[in-house]
PDB file of N, CA and C in Angstrom:
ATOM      1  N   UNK A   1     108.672 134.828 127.840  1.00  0.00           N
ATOM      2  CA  UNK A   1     107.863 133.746 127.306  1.00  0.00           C
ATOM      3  C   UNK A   1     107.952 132.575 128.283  1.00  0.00           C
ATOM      4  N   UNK A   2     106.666 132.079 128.466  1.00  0.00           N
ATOM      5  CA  UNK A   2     106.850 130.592 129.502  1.00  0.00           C
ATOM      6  C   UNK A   2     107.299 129.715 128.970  1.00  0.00           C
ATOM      7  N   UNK A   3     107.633 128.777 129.757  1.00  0.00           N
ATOM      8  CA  UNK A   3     108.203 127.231 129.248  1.00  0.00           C
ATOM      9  C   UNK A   3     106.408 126.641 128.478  1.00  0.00           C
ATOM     10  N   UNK A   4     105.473 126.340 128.967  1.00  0.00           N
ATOM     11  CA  UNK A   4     104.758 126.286 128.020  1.00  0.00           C
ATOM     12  C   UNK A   4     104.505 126.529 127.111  1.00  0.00           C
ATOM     13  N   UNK A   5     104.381 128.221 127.175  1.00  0.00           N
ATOM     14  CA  UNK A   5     104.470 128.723 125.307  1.00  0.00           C
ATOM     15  C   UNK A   5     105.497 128.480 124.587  1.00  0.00           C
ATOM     16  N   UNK A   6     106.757 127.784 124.954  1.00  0.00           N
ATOM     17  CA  UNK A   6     107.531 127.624 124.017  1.00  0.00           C
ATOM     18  C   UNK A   6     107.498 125.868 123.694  1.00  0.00           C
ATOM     19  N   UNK A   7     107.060 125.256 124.502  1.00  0.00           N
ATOM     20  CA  UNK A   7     106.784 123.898 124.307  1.00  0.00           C
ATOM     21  C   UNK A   7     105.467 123.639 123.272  1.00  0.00           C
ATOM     22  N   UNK A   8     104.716 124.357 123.496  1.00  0.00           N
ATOM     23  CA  UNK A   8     103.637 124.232 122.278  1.00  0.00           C
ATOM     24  C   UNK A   8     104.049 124.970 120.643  1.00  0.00           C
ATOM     25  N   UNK A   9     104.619 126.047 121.285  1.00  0.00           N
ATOM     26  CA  UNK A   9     105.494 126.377 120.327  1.00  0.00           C
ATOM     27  C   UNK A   9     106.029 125.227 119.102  1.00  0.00           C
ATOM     28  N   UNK A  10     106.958 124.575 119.579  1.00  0.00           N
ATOM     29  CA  UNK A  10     107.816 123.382 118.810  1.00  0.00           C
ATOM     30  C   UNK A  10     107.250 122.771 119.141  1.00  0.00           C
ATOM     31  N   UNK A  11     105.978 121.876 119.699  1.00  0.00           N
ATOM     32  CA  UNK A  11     105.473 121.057 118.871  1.00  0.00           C
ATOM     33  C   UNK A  11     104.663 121.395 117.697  1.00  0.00           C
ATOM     34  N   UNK A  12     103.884 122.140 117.725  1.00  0.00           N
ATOM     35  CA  UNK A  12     103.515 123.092 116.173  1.00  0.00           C
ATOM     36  C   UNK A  12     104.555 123.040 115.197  1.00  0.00           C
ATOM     37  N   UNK A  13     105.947 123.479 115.433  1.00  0.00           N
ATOM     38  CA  UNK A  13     106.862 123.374 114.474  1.00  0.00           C
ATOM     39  C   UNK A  13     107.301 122.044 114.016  1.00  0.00           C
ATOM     40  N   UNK A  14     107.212 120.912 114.592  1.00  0.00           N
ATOM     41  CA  UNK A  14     107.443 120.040 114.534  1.00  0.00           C
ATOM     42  C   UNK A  14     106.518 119.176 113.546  1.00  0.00           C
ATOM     43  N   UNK A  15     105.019 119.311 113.999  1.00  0.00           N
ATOM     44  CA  UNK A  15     103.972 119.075 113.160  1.00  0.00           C
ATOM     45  C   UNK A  15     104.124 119.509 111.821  1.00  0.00           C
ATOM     46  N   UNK A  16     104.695 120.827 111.867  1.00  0.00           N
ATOM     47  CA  UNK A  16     104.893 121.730 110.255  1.00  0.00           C
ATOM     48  C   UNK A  16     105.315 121.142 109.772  1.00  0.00           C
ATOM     49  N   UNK A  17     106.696 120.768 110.333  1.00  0.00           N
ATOM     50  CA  UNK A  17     107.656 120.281 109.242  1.00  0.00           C
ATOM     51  C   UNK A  17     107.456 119.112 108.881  1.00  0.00           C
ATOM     52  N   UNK A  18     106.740 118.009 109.732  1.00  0.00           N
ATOM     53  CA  UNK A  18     106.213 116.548 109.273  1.00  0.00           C
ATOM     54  C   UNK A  18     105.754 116.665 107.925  1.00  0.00           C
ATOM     55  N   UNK A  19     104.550 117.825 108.192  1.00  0.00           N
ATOM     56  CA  UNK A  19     103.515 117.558 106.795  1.00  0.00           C
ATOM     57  C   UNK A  19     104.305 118.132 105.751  1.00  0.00           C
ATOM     58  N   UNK A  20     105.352 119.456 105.991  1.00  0.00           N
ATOM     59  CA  UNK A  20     105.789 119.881 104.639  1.00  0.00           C
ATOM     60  C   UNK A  20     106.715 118.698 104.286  1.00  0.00           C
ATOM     61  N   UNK A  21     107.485 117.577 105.272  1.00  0.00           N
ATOM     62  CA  UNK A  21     108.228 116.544 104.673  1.00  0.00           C
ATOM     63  C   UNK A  21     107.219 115.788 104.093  1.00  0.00           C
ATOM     64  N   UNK A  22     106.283 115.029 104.282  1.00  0.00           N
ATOM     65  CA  UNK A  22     105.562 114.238 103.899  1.00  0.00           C
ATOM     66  C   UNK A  22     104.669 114.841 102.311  1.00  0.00           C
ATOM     67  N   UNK A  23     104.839 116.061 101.925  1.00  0.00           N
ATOM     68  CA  UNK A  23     104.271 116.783 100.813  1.00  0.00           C
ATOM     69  C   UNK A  23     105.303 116.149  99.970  1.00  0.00           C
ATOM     70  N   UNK A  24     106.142 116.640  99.909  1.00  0.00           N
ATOM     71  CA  UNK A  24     107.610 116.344  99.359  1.00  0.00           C
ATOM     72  C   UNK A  24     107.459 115.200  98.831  1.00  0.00           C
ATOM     73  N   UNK A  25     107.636 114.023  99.652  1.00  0.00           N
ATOM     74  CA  UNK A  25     108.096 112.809  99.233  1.00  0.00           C
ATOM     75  C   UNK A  25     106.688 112.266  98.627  1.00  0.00           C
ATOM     76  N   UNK A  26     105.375 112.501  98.491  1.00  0.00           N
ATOM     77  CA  UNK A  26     104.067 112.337  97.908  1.00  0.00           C
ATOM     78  C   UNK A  26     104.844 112.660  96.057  1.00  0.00           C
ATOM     79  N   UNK A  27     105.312 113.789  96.154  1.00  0.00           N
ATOM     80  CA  UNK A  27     106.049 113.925  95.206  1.00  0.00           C
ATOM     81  C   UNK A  27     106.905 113.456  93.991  1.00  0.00           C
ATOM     82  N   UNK A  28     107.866 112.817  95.190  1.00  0.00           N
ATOM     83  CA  UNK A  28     108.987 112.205  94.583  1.00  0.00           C
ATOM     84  C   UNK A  28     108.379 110.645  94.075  1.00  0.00           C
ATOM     85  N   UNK A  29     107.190 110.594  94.900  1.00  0.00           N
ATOM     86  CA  UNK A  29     106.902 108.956  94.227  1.00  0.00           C
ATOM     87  C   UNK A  29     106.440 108.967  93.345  1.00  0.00           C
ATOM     88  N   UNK A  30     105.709 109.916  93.067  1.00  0.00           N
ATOM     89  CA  UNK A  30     105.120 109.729  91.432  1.00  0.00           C
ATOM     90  C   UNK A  30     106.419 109.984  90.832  1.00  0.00           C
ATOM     91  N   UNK A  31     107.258 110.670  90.675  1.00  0.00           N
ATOM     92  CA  UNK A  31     108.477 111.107  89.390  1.00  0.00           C
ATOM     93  C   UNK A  31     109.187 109.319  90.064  1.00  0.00           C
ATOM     94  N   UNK A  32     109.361 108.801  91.005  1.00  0.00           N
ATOM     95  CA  UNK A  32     109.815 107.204  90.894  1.00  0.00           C
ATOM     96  C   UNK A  32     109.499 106.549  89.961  1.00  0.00           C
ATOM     97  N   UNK A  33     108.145 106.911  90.098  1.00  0.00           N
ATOM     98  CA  UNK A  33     107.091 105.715  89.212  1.00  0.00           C
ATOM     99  C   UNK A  33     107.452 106.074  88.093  1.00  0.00           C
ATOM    100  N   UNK A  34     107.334 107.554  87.300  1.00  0.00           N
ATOM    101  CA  UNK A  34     107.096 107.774  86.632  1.00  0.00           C
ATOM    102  C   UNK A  34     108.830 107.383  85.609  1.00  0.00           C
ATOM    103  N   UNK A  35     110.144 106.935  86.764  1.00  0.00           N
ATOM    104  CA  UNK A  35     111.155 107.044  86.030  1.00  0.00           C
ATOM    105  C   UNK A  35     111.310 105.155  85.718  1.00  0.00           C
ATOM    106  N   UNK A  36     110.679 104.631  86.635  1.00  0.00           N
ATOM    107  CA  UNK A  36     110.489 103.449  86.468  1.00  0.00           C
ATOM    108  C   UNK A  36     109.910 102.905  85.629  1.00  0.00           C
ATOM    109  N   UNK A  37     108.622 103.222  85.186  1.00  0.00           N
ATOM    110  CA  UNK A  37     107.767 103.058  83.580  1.00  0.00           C
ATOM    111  C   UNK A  37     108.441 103.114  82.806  1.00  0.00           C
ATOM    112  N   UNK A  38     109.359 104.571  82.713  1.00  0.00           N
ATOM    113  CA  UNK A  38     110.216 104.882  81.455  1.00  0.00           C
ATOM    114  C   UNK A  38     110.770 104.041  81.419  1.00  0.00           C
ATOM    115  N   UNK A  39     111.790 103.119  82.559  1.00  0.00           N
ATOM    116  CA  UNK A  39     112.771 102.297  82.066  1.00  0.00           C
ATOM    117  C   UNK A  39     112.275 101.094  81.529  1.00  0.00           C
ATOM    118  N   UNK A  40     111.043 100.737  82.484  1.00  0.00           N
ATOM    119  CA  UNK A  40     110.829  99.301  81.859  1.00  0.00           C
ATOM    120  C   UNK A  40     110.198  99.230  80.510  1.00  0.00           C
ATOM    121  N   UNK A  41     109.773 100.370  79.939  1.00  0.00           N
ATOM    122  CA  UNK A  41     109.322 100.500  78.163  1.00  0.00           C
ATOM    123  C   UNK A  41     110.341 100.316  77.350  1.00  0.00           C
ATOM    124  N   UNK A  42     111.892 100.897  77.944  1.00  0.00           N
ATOM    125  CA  UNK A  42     112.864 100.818  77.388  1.00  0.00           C
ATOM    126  C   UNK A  42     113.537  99.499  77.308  1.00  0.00           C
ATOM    127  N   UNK A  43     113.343  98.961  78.219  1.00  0.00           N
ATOM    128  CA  UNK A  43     113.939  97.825  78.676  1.00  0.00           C
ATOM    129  C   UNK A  43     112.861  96.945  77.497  1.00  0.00           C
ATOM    130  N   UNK A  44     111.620  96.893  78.015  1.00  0.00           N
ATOM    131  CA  UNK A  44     110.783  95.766  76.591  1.00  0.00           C
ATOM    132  C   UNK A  44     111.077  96.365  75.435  1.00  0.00           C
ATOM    133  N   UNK A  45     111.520  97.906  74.732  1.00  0.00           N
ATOM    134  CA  UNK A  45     111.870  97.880  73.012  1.00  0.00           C
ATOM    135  C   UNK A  45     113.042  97.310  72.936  1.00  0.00           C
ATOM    136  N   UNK A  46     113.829  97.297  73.800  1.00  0.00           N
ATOM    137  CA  UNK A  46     115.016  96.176  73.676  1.00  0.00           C
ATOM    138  C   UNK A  46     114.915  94.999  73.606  1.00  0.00           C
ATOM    139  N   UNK A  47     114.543  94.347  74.467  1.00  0.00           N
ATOM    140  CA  UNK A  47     113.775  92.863  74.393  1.00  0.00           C
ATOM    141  C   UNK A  47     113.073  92.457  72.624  1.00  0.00           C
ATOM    142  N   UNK A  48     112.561  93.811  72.479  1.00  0.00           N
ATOM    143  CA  UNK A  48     111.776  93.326  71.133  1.00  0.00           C
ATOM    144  C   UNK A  48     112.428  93.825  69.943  1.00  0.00           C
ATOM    145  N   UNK A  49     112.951  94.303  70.225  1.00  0.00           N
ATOM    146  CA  UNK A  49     114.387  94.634  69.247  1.00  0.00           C
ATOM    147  C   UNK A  49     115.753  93.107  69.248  1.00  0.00           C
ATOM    148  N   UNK A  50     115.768  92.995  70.069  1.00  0.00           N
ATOM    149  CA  UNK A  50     116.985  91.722  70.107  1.00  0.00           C
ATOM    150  C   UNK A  50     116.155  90.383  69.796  1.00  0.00           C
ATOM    151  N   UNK A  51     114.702  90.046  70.377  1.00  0.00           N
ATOM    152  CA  UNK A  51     114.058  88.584  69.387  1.00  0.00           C
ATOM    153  C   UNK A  51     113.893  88.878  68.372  1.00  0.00           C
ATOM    154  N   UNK A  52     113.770  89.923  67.391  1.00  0.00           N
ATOM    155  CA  UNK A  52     113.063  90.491  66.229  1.00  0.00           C
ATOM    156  C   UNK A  52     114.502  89.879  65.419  1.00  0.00           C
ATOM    157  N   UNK A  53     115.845  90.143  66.158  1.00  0.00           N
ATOM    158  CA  UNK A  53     116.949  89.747  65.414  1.00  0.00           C
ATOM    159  C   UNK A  53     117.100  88.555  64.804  1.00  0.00           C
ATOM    160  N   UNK A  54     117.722  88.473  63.508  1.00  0.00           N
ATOM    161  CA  UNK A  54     117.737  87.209  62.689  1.00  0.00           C
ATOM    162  C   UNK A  54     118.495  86.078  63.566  1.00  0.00           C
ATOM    163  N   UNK A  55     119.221  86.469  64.398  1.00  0.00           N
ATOM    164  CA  UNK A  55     120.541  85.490  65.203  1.00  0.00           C
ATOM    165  C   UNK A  55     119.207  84.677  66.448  1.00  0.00           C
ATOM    166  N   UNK A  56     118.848  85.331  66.767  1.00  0.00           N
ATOM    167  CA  UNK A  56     117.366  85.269  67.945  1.00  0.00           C
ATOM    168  C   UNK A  56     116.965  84.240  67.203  1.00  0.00           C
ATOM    169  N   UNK A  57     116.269  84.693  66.296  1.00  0.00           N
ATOM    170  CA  UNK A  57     114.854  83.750  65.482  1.00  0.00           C
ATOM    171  C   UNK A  57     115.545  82.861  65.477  1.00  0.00           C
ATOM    172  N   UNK A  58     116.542  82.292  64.810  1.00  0.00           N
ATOM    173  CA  UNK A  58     117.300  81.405  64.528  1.00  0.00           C
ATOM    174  C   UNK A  58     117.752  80.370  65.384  1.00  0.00           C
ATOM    175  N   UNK A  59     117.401  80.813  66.633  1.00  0.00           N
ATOM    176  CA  UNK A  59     118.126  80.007  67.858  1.00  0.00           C
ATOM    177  C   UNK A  59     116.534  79.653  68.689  1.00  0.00           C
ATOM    178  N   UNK A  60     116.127  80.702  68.389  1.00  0.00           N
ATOM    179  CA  UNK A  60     114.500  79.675  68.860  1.00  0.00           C
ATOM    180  C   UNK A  60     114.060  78.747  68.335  1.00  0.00           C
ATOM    181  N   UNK A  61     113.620  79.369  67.247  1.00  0.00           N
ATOM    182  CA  UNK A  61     113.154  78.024  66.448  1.00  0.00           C
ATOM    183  C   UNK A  61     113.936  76.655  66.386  1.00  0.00           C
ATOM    184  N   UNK A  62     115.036  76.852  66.395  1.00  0.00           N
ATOM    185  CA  UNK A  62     115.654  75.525  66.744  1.00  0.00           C
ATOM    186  C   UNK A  62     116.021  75.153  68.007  1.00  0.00           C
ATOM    187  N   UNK A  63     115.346  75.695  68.877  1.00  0.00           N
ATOM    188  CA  UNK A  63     115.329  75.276  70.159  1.00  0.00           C
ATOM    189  C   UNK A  63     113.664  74.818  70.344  1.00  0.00           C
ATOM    190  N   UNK A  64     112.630  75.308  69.300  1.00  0.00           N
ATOM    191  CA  UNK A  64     111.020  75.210  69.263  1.00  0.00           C
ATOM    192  C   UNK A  64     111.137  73.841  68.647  1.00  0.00           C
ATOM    193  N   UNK A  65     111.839  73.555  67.672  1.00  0.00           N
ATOM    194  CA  UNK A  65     111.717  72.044  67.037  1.00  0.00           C
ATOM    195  C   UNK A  65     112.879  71.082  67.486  1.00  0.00           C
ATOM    196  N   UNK A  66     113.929  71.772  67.880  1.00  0.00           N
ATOM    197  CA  UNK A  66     114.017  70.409  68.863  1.00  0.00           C
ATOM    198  C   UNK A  66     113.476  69.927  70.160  1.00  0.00           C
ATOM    199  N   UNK A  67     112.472  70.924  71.082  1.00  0.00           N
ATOM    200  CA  UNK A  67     111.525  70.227  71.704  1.00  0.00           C
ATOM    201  C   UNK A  67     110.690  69.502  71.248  1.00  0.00           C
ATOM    202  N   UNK A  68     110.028  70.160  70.305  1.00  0.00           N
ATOM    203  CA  UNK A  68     108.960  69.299  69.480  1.00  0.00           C
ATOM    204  C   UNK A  68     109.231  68.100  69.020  1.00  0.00           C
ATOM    205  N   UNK A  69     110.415  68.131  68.348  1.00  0.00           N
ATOM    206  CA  UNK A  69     110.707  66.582  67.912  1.00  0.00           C
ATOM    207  C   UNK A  69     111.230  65.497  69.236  1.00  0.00           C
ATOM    208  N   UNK A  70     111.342  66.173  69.821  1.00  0.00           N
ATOM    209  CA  UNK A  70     111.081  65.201  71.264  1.00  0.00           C
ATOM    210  C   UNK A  70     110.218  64.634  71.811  1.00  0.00           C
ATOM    211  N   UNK A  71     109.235  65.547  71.983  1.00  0.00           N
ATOM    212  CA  UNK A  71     108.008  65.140  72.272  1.00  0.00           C
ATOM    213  C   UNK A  71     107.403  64.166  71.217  1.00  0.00           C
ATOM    214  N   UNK A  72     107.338  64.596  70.269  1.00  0.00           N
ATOM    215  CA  UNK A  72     106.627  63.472  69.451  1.00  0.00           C
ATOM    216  C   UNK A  72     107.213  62.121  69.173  1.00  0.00           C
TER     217      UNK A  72
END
């Protein structure tokens, strides 16, 4: 085999393996995304689970009217 045919050789192989890497990680970004959504849904029923709490309400609103009574 010549030094040419083996130089075109591996660059062909080289090309291969680019695109089969680059398949791959096309991949992995959607399941990113897709693990990232999950968390941040989780993350806001928490959020809306802990203001929903009586201790929450309780500390806003009196943080809502003592601005208010400032202002006015």
């Amino acid at each position: 085999m010549s030094s040419t045919t083996f130089g075109a050789r591996r660059r062909v192989m080289r090309r291969w393996r680019a695109a089969v890497s680059r398949g791959r990680q096309a991949g992995m970004t959607t399941a990113e995304y897709a693990v990232g959504t999950l968390a941040a849904v989780a993350f806001a029923a928490l959020l809306i689970a802990v203001i929903k709490s009586g201790a929450v309400k309780s500390a806003l609103s009196a943080i809502i009217q003592s601005a208010l009574s400032t202002v006015s």
